[in-house]
N, C-alpha and C. Protein backbone atom coordinates (compact mmCIF):
# COMPACT_ATOMS: atom_id res chain seq x y z
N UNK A 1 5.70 -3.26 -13.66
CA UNK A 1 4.30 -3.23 -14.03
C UNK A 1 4.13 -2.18 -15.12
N UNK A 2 3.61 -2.41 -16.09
CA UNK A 2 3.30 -1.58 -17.43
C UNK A 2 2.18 -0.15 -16.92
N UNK A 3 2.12 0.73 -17.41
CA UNK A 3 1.67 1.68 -16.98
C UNK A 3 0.11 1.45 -17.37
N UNK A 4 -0.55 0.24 -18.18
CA UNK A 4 -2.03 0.14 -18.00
C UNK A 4 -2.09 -0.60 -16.77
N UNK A 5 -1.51 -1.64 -16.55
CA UNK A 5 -1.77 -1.97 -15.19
C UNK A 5 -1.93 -1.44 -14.30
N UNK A 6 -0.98 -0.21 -14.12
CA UNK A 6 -0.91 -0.20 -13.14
C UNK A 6 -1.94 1.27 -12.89
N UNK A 7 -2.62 1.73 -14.00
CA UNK A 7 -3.59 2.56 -13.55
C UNK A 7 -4.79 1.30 -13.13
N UNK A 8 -5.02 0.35 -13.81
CA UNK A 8 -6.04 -0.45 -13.44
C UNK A 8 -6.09 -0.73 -12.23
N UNK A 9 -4.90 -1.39 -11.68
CA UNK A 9 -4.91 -1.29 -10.13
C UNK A 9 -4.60 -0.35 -9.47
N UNK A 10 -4.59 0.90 -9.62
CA UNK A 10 -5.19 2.21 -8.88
C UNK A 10 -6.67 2.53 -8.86
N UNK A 11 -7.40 1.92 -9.52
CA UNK A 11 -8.99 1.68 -9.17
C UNK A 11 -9.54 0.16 -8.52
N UNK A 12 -8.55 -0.70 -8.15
CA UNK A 12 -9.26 -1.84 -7.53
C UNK A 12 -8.23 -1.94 -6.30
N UNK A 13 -7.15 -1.20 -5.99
CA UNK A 13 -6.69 -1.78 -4.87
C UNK A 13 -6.97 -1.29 -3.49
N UNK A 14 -7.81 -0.56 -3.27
CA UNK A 14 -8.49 -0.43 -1.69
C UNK A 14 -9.55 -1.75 -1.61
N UNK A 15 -10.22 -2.35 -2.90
CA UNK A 15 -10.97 -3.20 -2.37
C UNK A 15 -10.09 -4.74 -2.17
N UNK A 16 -9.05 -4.60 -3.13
CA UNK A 16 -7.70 -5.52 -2.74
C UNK A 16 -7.47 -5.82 -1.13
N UNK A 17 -7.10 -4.25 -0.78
CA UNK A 17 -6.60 -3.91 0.29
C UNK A 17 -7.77 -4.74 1.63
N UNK A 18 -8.93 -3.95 1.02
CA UNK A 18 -9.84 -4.17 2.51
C UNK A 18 -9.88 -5.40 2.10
N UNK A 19 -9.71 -6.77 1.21
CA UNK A 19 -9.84 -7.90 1.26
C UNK A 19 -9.24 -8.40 1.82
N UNK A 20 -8.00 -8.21 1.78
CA UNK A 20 -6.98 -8.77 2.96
C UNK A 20 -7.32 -8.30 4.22
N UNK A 21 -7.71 -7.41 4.89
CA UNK A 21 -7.91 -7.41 5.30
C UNK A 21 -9.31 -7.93 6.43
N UNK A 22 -10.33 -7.95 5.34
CA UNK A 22 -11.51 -8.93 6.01
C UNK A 22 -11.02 -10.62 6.04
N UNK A 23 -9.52 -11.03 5.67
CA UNK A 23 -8.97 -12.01 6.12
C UNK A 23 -8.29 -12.37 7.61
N UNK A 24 -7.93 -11.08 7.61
CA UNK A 24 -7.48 -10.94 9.46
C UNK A 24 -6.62 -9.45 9.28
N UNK A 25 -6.65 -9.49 10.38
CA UNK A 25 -5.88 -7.82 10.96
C UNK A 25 -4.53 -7.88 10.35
N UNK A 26 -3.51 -6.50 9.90
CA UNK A 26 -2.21 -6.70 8.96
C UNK A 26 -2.01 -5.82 9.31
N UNK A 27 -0.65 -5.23 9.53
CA UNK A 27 0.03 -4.11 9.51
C UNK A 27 0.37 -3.57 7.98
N UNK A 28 0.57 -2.61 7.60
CA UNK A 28 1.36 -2.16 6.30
C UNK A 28 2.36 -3.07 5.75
N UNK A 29 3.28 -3.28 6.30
CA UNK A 29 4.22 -4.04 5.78
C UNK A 29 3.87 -5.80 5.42
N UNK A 30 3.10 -6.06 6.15
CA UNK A 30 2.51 -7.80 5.80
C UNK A 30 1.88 -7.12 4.77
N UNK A 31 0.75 -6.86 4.70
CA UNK A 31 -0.62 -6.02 3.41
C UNK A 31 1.01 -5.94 2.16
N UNK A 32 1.72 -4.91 2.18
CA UNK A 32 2.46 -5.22 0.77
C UNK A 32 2.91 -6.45 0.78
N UNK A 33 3.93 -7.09 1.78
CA UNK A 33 4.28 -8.62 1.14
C UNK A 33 3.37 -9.65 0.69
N UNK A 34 2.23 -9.54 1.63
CA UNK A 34 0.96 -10.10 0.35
C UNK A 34 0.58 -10.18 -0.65
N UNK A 35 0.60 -8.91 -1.36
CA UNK A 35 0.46 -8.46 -2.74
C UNK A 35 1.56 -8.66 -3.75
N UNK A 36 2.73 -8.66 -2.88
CA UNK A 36 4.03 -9.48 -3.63
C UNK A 36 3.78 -10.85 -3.69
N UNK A 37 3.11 -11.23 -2.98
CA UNK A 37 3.40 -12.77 -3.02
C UNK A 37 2.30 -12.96 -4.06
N UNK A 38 1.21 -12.65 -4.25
CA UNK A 38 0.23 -12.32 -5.29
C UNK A 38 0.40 -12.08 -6.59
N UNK A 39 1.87 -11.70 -6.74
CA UNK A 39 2.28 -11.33 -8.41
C UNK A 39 2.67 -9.72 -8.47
N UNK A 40 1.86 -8.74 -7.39
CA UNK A 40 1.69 -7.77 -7.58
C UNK A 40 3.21 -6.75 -7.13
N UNK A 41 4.58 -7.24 -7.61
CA UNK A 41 5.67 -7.58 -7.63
C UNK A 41 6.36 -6.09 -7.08
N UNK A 42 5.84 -5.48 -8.37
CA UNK A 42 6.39 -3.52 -8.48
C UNK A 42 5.58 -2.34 -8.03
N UNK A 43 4.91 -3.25 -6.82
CA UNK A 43 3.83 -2.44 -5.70
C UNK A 43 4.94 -1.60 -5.05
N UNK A 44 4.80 -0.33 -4.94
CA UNK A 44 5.84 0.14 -4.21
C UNK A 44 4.85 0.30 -2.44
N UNK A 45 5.89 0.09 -1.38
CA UNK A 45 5.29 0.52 -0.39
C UNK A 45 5.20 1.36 0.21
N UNK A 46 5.25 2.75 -0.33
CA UNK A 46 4.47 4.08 0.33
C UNK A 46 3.13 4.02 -0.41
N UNK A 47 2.61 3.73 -1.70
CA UNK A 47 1.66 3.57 -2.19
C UNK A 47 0.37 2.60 -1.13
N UNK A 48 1.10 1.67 -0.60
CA UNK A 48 0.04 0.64 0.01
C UNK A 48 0.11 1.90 1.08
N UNK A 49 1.05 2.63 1.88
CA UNK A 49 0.96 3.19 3.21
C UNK A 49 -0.18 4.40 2.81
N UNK A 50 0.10 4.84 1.70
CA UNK A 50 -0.89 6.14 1.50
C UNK A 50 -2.19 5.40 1.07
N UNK A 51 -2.62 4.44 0.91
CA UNK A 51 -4.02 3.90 1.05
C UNK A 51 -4.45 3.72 2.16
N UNK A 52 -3.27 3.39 3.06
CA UNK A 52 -4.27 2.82 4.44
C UNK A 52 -4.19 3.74 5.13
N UNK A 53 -3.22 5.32 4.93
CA UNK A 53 -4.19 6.58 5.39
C UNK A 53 -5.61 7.10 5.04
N UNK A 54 -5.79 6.57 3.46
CA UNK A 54 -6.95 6.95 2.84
C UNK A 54 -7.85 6.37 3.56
N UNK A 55 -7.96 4.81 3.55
CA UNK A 55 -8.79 4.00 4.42
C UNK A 55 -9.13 4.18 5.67
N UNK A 56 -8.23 4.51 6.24
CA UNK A 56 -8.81 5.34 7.75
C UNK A 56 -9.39 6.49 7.89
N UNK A 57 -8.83 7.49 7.11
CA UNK A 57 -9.90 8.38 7.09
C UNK A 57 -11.03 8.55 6.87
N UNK A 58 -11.38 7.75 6.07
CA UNK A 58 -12.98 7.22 5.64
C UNK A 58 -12.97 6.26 6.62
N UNK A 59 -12.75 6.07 7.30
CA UNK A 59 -13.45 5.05 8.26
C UNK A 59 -13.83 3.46 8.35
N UNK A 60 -12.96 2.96 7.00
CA UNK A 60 -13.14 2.04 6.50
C UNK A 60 -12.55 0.76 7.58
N UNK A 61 -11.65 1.15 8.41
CA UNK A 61 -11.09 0.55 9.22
C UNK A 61 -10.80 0.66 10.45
N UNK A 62 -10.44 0.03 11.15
CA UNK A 62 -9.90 -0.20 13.05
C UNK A 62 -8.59 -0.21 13.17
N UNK A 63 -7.62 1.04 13.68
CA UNK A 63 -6.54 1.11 13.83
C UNK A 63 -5.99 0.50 14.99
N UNK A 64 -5.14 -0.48 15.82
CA UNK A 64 -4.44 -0.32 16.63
C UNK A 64 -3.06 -0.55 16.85
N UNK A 65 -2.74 0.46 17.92
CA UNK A 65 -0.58 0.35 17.78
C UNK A 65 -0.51 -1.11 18.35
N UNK A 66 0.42 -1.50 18.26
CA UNK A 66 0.72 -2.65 18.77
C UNK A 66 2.38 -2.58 19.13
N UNK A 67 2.64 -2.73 20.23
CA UNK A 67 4.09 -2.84 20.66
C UNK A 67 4.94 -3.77 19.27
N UNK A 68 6.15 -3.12 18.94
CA UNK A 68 6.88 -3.48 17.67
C UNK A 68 8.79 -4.45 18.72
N UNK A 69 8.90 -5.17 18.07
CA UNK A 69 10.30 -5.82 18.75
C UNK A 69 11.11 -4.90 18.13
N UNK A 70 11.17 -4.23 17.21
CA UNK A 70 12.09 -3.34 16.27
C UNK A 70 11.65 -2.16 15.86
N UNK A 71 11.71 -1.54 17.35
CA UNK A 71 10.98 0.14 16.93
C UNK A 71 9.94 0.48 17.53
N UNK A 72 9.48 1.97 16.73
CA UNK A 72 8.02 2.14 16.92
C UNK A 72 7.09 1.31 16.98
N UNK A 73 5.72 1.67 17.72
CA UNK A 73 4.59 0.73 17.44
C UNK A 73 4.09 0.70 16.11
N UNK A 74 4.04 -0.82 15.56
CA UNK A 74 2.73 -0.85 14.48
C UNK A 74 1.30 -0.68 14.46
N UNK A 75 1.61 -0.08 13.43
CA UNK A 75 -0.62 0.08 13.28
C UNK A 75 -0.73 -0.88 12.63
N UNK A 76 -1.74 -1.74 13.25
CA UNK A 76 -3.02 -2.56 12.74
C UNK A 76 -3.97 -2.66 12.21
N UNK A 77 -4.13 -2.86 11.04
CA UNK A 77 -5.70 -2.46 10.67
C UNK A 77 -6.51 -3.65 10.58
N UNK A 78 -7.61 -3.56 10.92
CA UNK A 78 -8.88 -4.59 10.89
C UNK A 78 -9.98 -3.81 10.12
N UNK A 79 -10.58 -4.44 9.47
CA UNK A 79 -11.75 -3.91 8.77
C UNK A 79 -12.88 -4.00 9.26
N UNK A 80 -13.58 -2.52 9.59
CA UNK A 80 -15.03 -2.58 10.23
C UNK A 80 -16.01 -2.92 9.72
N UNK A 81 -17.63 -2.81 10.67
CA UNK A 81 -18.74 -3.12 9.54
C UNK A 81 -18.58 -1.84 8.23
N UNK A 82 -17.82 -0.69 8.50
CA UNK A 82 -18.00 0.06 7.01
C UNK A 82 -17.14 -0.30 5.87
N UNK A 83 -16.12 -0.94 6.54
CA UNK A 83 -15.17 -1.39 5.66
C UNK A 83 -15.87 -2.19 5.26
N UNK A 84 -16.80 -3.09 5.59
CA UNK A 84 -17.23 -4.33 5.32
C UNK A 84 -17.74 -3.95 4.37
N UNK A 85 -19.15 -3.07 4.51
CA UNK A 85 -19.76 -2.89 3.38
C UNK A 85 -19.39 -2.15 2.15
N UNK A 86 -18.00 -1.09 2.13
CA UNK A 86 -17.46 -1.02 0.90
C UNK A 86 -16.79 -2.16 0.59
N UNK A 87 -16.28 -3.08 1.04
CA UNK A 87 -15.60 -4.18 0.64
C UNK A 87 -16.90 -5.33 -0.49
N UNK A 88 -17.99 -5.18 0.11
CA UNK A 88 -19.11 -5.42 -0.33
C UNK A 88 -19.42 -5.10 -1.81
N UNK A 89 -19.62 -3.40 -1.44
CA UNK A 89 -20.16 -3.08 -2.83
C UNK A 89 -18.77 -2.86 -4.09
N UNK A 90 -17.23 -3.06 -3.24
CA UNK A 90 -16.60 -3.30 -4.42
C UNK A 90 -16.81 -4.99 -4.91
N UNK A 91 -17.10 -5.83 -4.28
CA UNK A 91 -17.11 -7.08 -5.32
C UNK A 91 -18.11 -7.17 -5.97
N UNK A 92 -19.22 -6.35 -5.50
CA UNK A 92 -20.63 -6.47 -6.64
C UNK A 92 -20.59 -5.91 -7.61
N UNK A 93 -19.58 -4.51 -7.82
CA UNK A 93 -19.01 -3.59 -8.84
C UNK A 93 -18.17 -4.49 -9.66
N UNK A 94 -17.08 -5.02 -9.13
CA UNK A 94 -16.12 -6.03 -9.53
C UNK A 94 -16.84 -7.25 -10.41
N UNK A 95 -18.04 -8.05 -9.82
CA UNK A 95 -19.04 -8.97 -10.64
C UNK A 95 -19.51 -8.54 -11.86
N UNK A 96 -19.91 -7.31 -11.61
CA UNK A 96 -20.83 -6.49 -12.94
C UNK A 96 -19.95 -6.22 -14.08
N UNK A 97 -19.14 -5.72 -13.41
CA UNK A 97 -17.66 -5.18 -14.80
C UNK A 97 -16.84 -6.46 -15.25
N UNK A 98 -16.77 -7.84 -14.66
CA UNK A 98 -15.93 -8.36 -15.00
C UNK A 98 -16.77 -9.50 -16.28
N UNK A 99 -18.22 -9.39 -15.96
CA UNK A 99 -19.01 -9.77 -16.59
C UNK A 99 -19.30 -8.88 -17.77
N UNK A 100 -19.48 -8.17 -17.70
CA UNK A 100 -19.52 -7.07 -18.80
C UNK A 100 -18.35 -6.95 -19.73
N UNK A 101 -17.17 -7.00 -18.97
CA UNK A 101 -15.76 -7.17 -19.89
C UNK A 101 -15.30 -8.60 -20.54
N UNK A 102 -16.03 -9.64 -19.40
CA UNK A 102 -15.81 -10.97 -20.02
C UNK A 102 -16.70 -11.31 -21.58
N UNK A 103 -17.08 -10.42 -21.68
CA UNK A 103 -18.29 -10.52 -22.73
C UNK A 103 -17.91 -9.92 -24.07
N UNK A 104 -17.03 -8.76 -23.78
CA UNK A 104 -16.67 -8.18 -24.65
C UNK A 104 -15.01 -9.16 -25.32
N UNK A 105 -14.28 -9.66 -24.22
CA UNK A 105 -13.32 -10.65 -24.47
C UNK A 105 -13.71 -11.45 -25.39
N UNK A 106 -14.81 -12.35 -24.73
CA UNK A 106 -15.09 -13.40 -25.42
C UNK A 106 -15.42 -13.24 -26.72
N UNK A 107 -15.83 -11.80 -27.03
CA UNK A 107 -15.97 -11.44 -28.39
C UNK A 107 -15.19 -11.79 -29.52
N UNK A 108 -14.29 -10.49 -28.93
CA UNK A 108 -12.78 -10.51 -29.41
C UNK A 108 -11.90 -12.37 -29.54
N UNK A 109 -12.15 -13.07 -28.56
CA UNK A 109 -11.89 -14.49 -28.90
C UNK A 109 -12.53 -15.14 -30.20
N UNK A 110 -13.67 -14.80 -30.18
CA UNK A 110 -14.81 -15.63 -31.53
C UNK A 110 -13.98 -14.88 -32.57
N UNK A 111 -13.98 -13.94 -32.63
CA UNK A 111 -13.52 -13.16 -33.71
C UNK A 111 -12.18 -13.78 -34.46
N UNK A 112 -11.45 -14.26 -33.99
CA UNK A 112 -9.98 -14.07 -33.93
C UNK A 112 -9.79 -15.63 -34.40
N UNK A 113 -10.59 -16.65 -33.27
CA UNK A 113 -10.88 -18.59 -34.36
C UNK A 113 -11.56 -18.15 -35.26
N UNK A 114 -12.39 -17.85 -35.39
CA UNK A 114 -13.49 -17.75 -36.46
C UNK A 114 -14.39 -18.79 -35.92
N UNK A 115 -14.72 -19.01 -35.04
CA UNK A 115 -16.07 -20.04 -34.31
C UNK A 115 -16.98 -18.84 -34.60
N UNK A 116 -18.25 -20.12 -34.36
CA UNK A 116 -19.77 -19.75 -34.32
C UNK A 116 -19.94 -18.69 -33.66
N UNK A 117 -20.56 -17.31 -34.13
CA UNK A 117 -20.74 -16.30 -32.98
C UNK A 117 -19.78 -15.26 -33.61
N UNK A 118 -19.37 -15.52 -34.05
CA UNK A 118 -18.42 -14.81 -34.45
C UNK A 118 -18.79 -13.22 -35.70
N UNK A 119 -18.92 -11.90 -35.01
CA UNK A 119 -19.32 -10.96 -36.19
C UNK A 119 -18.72 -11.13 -38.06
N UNK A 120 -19.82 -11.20 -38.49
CA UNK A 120 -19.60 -10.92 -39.75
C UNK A 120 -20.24 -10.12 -40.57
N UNK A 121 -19.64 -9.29 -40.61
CA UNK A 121 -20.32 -7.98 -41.65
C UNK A 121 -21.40 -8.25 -42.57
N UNK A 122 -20.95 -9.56 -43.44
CA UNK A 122 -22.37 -9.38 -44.31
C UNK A 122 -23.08 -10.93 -43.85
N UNK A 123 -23.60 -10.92 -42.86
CA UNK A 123 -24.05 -11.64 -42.36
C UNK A 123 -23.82 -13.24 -42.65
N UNK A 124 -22.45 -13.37 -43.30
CA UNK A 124 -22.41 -15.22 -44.02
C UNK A 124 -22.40 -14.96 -44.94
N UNK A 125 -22.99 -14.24 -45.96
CA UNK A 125 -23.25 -14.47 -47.26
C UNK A 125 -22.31 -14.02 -47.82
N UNK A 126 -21.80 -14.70 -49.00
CA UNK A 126 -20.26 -14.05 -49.82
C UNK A 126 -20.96 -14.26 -51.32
């Protein structure tokens, strides 16, 4: 992952995170193979583990151990009503910005065919 990416998804992946999770309950280790299977390839997994300490501490979630066939117990996380509602106000954040950036894209697209819409300094006239 290129180093803009991957700051970009250091600001969207708790709402990543709690999405999978308002899909059903995951341990750490499913939550990263998800995100692998997603594309999100060169996720390392202490990164996903140090979010879903973050996430619990804020309260964003429902921990429980669960007897493991190979080891220690796993923690579970389920997402509460608070998780819910940051999970919430990240997709309404997520709507606003992607609209706002789709706008500025589409710019940059007109620009580049030369279609209608497209900035021109002296307004058409040559």
């Amino acid at each position: 992952m290129g180093n803009q990416m991957t700051e970009m998804l250091k600001g969207t992946l708790e709402g990543i995170v709690l999405a999978i999770l308002a899909g059903r309950p995951a341990y750490g280790y499913e939550i990263t193979a998800r995100l692998r299977e997603e594309g999100f390839s060169d996720l390392a997994e202490g990164t996903v583990y140090a979010l879903l300490v973050r996430i619990e501490q804020r309260g964003f979630v429902d921990v429980e151990k669960v007897p493991s066939e190979k080891g220690p117990p796993r923690k579970v996380y389920s997402i509460n009503a608070q998780g819910q509602a940051q999970l919430d106000g990240f997709w309404r954040s997520w709507s606003f910005l992607s609209e706002r950036i789709g706008q500025f894209h589409g710019t940059d697209q007109d620009d580049s065919t030369g279609s209608e819409g497209s900035a021109d300094p002296d307004g058409g006239k040559n």
